[in-house]
N, C-alpha and C. Protein backbone atom coordinates (compact mmCIF):
# COMPACT_ATOMS: atom_id res chain seq x y z
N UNK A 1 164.71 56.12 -2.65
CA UNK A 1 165.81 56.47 -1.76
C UNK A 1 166.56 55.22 -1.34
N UNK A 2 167.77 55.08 -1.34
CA UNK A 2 168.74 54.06 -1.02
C UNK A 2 168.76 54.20 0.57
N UNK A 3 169.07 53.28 0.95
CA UNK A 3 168.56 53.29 2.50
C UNK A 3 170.03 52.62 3.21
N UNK A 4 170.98 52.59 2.25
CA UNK A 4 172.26 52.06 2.27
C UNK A 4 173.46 53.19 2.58
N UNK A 5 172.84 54.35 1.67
CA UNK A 5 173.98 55.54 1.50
C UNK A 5 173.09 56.93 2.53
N UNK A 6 174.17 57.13 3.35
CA UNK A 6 173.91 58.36 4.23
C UNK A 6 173.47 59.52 3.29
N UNK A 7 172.40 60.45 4.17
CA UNK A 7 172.68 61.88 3.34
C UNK A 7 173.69 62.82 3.76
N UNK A 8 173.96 63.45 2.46
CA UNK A 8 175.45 64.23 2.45
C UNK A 8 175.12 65.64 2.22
N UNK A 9 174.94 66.68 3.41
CA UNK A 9 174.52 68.18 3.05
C UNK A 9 175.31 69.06 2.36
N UNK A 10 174.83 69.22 0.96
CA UNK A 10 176.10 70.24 0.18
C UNK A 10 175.26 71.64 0.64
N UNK A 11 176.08 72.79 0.32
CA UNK A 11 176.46 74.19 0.24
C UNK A 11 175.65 74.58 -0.98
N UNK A 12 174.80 75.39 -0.91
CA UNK A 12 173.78 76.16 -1.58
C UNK A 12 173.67 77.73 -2.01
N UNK A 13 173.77 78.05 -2.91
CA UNK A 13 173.72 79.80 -2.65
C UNK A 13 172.71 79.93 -3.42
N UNK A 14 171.72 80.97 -3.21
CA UNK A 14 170.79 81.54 -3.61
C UNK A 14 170.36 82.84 -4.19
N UNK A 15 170.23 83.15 -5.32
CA UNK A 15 170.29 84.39 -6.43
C UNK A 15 169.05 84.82 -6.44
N UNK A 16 168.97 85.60 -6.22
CA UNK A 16 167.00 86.27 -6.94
C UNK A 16 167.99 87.84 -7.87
N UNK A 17 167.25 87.38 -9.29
CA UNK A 17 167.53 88.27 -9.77
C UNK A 17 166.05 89.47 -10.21
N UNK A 18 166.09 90.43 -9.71
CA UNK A 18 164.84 91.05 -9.41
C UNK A 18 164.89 92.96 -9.89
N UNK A 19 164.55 93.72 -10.36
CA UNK A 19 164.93 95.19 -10.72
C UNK A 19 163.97 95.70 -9.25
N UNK A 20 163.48 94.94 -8.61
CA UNK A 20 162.42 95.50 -7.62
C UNK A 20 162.44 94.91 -6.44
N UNK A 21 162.63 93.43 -6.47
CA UNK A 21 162.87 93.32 -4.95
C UNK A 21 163.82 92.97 -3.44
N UNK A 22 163.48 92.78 -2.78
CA UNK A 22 164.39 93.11 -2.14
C UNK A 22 164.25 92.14 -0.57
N UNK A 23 164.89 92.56 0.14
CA UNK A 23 165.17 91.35 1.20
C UNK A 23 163.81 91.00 1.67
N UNK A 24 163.05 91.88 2.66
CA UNK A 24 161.81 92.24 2.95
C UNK A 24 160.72 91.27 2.08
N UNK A 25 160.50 91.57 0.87
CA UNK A 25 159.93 91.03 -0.11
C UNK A 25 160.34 89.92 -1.21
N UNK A 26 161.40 89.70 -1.03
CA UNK A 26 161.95 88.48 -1.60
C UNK A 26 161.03 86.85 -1.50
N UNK A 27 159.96 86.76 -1.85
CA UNK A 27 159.37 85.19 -1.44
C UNK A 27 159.93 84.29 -2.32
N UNK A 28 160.22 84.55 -3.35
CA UNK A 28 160.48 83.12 -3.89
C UNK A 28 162.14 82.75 -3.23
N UNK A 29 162.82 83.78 -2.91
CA UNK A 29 164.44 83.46 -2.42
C UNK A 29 164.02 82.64 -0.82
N UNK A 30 163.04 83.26 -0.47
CA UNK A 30 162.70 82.61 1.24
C UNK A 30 162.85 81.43 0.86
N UNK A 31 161.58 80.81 -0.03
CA UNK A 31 161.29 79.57 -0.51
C UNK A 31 162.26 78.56 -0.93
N UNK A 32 163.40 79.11 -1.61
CA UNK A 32 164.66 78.36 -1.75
C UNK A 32 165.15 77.85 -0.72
N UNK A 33 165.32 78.93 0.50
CA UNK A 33 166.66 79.34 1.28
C UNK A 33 165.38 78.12 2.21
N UNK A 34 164.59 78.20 2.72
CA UNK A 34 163.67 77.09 3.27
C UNK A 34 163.30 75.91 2.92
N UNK A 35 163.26 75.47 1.84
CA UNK A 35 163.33 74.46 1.07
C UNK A 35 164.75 73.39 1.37
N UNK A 36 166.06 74.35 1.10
CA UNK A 36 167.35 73.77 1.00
C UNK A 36 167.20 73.42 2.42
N UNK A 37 167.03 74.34 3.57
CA UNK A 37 167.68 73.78 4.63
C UNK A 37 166.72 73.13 5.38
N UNK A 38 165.35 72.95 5.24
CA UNK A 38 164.34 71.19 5.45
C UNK A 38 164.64 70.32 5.16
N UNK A 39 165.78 70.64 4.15
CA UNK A 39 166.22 68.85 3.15
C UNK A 39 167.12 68.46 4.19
N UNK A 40 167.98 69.49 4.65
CA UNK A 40 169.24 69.13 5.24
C UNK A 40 170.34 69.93 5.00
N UNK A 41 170.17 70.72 3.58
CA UNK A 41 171.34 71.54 3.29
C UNK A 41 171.69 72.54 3.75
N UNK A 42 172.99 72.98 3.49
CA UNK A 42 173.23 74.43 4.10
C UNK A 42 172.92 75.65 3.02
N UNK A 43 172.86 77.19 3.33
CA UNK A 43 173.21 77.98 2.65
C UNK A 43 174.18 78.49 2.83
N UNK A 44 175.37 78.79 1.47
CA UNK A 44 176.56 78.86 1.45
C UNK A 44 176.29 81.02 1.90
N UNK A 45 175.23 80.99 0.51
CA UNK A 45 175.10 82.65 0.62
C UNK A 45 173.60 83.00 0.04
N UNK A 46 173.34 84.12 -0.20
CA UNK A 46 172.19 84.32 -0.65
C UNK A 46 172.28 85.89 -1.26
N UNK A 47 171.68 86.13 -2.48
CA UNK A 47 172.36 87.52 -2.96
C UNK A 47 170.85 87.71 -3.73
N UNK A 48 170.40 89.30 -3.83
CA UNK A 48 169.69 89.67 -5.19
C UNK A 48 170.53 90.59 -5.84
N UNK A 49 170.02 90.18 -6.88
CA UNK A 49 170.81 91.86 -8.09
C UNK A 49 169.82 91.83 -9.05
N UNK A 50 169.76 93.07 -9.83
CA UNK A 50 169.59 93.42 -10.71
C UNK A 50 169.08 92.21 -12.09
N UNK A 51 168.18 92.84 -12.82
CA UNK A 51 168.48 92.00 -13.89
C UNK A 51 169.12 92.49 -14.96
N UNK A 52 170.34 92.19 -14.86
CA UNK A 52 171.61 92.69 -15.59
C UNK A 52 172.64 92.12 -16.15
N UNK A 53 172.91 91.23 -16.84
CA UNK A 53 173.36 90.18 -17.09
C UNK A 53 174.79 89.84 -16.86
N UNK A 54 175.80 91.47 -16.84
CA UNK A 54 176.74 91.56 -15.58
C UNK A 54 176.29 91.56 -15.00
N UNK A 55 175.94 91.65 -13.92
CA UNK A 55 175.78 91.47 -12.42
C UNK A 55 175.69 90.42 -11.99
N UNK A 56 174.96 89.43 -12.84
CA UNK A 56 174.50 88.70 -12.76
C UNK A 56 175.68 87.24 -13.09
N UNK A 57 176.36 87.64 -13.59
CA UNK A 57 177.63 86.80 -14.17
C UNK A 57 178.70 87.24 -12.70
N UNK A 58 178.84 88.24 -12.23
CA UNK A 58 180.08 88.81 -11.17
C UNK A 58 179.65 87.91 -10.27
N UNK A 59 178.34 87.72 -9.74
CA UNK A 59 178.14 87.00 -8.54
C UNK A 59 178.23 85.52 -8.68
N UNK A 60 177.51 85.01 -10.28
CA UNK A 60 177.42 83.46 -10.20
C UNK A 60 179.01 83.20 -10.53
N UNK A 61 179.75 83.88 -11.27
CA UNK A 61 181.36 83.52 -11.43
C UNK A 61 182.47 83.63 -9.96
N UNK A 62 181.64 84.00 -9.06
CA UNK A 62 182.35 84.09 -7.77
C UNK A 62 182.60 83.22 -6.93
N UNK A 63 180.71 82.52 -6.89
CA UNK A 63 180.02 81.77 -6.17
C UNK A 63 180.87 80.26 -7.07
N UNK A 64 181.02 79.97 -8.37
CA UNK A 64 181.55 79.07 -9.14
C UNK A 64 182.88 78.93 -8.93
N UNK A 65 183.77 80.18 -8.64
CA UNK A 65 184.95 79.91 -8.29
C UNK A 65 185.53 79.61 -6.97
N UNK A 66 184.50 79.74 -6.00
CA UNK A 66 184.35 79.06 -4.36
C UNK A 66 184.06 77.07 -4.57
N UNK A 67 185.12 76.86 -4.08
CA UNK A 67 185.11 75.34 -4.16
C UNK A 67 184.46 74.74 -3.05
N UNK A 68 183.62 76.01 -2.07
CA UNK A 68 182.96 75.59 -1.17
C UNK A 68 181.58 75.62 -1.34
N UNK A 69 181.18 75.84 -2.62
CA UNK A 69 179.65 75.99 -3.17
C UNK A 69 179.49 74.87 -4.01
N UNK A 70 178.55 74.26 -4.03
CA UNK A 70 178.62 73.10 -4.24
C UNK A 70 177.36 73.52 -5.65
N UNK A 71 176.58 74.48 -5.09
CA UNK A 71 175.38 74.41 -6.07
C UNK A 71 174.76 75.33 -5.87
N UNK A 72 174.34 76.29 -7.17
CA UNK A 72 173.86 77.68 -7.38
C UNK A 72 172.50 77.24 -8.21
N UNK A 73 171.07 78.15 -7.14
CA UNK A 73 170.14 78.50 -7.73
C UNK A 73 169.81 80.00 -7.88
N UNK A 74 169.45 80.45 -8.84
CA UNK A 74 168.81 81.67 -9.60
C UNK A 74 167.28 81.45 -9.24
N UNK A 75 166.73 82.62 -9.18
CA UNK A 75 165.05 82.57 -9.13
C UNK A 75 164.49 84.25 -10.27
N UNK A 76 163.97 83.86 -11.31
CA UNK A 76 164.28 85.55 -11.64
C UNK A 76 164.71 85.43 -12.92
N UNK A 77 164.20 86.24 -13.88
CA UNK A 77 164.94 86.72 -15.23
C UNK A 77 164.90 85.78 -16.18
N UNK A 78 163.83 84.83 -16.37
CA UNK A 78 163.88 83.61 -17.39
C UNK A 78 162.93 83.70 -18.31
N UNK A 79 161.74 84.92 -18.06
CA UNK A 79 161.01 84.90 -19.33
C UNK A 79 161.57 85.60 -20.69
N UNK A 80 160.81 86.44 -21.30
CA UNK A 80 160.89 86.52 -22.54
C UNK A 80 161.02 88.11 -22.89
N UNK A 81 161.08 88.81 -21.32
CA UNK A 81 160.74 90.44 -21.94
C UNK A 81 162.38 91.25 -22.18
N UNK A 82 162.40 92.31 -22.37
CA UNK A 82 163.68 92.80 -22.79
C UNK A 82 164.56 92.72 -21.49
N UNK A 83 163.94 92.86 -20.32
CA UNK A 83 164.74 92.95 -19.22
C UNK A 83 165.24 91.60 -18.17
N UNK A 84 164.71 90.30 -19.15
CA UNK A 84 164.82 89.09 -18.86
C UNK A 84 166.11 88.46 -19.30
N UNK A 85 167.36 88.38 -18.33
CA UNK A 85 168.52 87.81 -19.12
C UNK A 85 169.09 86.60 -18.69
N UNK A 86 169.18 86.41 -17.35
CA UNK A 86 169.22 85.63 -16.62
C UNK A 86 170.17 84.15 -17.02
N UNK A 87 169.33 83.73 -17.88
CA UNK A 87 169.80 82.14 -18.98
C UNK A 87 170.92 82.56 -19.87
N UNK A 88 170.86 83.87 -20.08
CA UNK A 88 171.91 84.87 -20.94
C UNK A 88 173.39 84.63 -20.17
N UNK A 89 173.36 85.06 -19.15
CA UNK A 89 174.08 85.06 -17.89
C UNK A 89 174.80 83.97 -17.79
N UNK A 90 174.10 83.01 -17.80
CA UNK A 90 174.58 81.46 -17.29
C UNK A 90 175.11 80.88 -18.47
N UNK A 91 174.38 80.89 -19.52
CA UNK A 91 175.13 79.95 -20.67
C UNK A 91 176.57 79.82 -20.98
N UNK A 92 177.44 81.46 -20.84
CA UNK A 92 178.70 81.38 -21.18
C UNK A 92 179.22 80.82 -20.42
N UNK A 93 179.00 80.76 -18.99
CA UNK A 93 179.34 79.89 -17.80
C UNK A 93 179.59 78.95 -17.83
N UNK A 94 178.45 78.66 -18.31
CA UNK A 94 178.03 76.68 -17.86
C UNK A 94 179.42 76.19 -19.14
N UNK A 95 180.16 74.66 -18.10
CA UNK A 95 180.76 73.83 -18.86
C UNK A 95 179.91 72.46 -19.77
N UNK A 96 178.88 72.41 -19.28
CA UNK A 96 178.15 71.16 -19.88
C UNK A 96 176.12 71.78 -19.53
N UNK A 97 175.34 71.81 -20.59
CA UNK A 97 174.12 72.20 -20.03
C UNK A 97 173.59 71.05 -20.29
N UNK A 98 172.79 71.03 -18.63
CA UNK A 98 171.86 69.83 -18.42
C UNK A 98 170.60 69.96 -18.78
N UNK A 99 170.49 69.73 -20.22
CA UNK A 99 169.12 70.13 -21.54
C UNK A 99 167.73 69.58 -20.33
N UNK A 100 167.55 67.97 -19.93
CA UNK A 100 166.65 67.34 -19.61
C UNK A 100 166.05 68.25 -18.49
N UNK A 101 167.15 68.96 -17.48
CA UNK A 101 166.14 70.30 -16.21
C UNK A 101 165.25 70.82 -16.91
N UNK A 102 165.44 71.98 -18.04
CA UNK A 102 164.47 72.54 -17.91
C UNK A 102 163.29 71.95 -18.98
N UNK A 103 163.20 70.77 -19.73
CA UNK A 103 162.39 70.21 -20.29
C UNK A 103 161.69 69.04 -19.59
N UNK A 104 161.93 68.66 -18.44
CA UNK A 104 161.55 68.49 -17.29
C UNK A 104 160.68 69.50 -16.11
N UNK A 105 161.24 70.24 -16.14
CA UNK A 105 160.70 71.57 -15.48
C UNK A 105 159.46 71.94 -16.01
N UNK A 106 159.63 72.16 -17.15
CA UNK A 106 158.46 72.90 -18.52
C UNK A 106 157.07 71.63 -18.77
N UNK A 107 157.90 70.39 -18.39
CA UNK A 107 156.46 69.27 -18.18
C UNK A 107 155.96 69.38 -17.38
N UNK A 108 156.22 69.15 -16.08
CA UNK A 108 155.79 69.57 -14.86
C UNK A 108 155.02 70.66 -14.84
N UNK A 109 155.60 71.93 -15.10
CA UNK A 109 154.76 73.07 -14.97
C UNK A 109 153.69 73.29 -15.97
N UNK A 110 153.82 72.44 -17.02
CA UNK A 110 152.65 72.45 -18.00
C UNK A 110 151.45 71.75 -16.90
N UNK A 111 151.44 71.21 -16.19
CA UNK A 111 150.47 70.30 -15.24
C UNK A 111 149.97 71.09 -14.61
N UNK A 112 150.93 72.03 -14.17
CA UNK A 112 150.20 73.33 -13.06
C UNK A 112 149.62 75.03 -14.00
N UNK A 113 150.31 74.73 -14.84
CA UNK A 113 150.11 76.41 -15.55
C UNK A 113 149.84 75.85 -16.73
N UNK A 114 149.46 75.13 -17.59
CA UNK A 114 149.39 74.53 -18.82
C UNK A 114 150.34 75.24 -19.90
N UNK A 115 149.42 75.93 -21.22
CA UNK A 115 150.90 76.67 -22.35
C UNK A 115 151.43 77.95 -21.56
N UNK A 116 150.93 78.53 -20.96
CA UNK A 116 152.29 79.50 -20.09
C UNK A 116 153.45 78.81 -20.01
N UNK A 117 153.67 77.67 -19.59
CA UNK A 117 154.85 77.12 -19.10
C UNK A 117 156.33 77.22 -20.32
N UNK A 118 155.74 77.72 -21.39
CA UNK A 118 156.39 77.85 -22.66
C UNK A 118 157.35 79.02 -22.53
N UNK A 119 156.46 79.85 -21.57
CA UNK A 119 157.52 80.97 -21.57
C UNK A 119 158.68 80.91 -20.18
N UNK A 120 158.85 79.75 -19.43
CA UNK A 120 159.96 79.72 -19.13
C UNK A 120 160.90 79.36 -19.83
N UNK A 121 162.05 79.79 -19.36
CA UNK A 121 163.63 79.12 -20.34
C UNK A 121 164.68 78.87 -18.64
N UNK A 122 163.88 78.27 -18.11
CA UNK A 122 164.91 77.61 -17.18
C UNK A 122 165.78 76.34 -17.55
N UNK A 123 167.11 76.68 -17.23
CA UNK A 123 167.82 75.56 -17.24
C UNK A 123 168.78 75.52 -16.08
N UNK A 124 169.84 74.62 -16.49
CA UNK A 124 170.73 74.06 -15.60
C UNK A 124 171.67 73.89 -16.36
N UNK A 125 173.43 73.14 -15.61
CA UNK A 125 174.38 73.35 -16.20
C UNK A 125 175.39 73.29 -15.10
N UNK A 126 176.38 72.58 -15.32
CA UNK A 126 177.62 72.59 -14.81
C UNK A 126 178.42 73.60 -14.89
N UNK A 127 179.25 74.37 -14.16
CA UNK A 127 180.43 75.55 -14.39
C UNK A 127 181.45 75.12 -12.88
N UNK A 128 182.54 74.92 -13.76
CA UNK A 128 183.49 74.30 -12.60
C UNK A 128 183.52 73.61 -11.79
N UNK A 129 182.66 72.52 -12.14
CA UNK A 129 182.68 71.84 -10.98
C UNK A 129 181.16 72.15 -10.14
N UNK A 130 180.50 73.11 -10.49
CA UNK A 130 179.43 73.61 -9.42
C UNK A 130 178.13 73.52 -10.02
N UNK A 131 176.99 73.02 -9.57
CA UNK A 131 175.97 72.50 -10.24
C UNK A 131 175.16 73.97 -10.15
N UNK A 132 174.29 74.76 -11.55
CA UNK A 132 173.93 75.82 -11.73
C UNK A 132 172.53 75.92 -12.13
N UNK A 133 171.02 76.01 -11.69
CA UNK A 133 170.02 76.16 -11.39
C UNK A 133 169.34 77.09 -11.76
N UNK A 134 168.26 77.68 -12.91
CA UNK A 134 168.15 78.88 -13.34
C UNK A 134 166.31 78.83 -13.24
N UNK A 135 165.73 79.10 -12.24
CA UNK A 135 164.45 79.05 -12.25
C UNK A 135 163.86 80.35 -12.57
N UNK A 136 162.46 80.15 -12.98
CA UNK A 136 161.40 81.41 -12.87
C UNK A 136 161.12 82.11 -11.98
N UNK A 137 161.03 83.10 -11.80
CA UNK A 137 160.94 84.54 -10.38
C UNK A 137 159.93 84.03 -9.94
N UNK A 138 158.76 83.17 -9.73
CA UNK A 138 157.55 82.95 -9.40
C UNK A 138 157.63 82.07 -8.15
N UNK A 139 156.74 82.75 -6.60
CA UNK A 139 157.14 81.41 -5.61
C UNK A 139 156.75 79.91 -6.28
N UNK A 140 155.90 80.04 -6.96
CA UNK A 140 154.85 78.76 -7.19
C UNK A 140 156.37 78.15 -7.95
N UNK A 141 157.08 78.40 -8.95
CA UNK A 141 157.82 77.79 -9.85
C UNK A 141 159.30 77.65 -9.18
N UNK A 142 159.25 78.52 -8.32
CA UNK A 142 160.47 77.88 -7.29
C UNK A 142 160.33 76.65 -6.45
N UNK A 143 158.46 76.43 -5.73
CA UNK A 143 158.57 75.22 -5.21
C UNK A 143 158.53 74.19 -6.34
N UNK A 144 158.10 74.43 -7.56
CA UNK A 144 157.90 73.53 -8.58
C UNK A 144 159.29 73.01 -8.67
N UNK A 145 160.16 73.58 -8.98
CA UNK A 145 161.75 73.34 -9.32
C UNK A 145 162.36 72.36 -8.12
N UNK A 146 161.95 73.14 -6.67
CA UNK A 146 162.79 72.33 -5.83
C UNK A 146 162.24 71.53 -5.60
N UNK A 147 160.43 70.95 -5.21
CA UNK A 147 159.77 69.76 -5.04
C UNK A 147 159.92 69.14 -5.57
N UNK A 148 159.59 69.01 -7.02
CA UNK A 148 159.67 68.06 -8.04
C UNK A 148 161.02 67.92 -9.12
N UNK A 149 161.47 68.13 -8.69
CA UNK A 149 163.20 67.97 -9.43
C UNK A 149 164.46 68.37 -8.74
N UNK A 150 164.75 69.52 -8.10
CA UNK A 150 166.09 69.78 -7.70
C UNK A 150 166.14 68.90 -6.61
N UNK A 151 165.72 68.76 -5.67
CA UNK A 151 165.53 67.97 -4.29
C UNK A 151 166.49 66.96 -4.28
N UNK A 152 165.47 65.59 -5.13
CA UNK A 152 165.99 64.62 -5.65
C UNK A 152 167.40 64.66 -5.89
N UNK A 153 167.44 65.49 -6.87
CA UNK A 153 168.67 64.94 -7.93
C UNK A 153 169.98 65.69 -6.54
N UNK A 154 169.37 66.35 -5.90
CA UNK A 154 170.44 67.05 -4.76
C UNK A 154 171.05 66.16 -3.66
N UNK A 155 169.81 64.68 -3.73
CA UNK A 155 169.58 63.85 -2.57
C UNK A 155 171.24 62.37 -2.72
N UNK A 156 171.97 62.57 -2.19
CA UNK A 156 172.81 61.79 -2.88
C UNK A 156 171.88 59.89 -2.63
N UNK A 157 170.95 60.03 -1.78
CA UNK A 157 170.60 58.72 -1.75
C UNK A 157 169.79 58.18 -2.72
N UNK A 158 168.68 59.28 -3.66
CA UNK A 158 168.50 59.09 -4.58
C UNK A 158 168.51 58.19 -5.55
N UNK A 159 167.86 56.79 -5.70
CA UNK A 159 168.47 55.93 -6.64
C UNK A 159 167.33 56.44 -8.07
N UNK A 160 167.72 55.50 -9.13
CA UNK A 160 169.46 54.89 -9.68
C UNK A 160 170.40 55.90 -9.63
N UNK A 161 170.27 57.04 -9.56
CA UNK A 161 171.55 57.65 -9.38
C UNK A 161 170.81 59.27 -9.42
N UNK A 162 171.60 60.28 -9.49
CA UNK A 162 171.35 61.67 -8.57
C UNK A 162 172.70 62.42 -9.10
N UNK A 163 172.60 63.57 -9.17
CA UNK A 163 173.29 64.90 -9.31
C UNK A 163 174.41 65.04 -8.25
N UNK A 164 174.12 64.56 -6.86
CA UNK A 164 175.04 65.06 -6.13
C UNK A 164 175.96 63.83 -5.99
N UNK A 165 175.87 62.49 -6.37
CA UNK A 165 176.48 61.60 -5.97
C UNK A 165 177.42 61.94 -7.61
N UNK A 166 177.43 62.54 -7.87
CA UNK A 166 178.40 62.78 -9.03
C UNK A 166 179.55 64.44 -9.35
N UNK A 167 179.15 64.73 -8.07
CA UNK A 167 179.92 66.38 -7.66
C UNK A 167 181.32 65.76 -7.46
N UNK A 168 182.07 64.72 -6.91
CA UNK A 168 183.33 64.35 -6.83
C UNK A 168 183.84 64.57 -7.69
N UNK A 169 183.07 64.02 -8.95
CA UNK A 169 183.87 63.74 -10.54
C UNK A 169 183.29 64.86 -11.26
N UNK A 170 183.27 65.72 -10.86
CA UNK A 170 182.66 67.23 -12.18
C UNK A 170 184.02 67.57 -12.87
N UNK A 171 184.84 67.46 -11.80
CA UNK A 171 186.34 68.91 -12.55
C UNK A 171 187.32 67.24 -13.42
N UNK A 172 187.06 66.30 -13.06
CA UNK A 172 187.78 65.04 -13.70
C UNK A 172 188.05 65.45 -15.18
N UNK A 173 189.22 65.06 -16.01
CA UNK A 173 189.97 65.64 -16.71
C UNK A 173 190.24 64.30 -17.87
């Protein structure tokens, strides 16, 4: 941590994409929405839907076209079964995908879950300007995501350098 550069609280929205749950029962969205705002951040919004890959595109293309969201996480819809689309969702989105998240992610969680960790397909990815977050429905792999990787790279003090100290220059031309 740079001890030079202030921290700077960006705007957060939070997705659980789920066919079953719901506010009440939502833990891994708690875990986000608690996570972000211990760091310091705000939540912009917080939504579940469906795993539907419209639905799922209406809300993150909304949340992407708000220049007041700085950064969208998903929790939900990243494995491998027919009703898993989630990464489906995001790819047409994303302007640039940030390959190293989820092969980063998938090391890490190999430490905690060993070859299971194969069947996530979390990634990440730029769309307009707005940094895009696609984790596993699991609380355990939501704190995995935000402890050991999103945090950081969210932290603009972060050295050698960080995700958010580079949100100025996303839409640069």
């Amino acid at each position: 941590m740079s001890k030079t550069r202030e921290f700077l609280p960006l705007n957060i929205a939070i997705l659980t994409v789920s066919d079953t749950r719901t506010e009440a029962d939502d833990k891994s969205g708690r875990v986000l929405v608690t996570r972000l705002e211990e760091a310091g951040h705000r939540l912009a919004e917080k939504a579940i839907v469906a795993d539907d890959i419209y639905q799922i595109r209406a809300v993150i293309s909304r949340w992407i076209a708000d220049p007041d969201v700085h950064v969208v996480i998903s929790t939900g819809g990243t494995g491998v079964t027919g009703r898993d689309g989630t990464p489906e969702a995001f790819q047409p989105l994303l302007d640039k995908e940030i390959n190293g998240f989820g092969e980063i992610f998938r090391a890490i969680s190999y430490q905690e879950i060993k070859t299971s960790s194969l069947q996530s397909r979390a990634l990440a990815g730029v769309a307009n300007g707005t940094y895009l977050f696609c984790l596993p429905g699991s609380s355990g792999a939501c704190m995995t995501g935000w402890d050991k990787v999103i945090k950081e790279q969210l932290d603009h003090r972060t050295s050698p350098c960080n995700l958010a100290m580079l949100i100025p220059r996303l839409k640069e031309t």
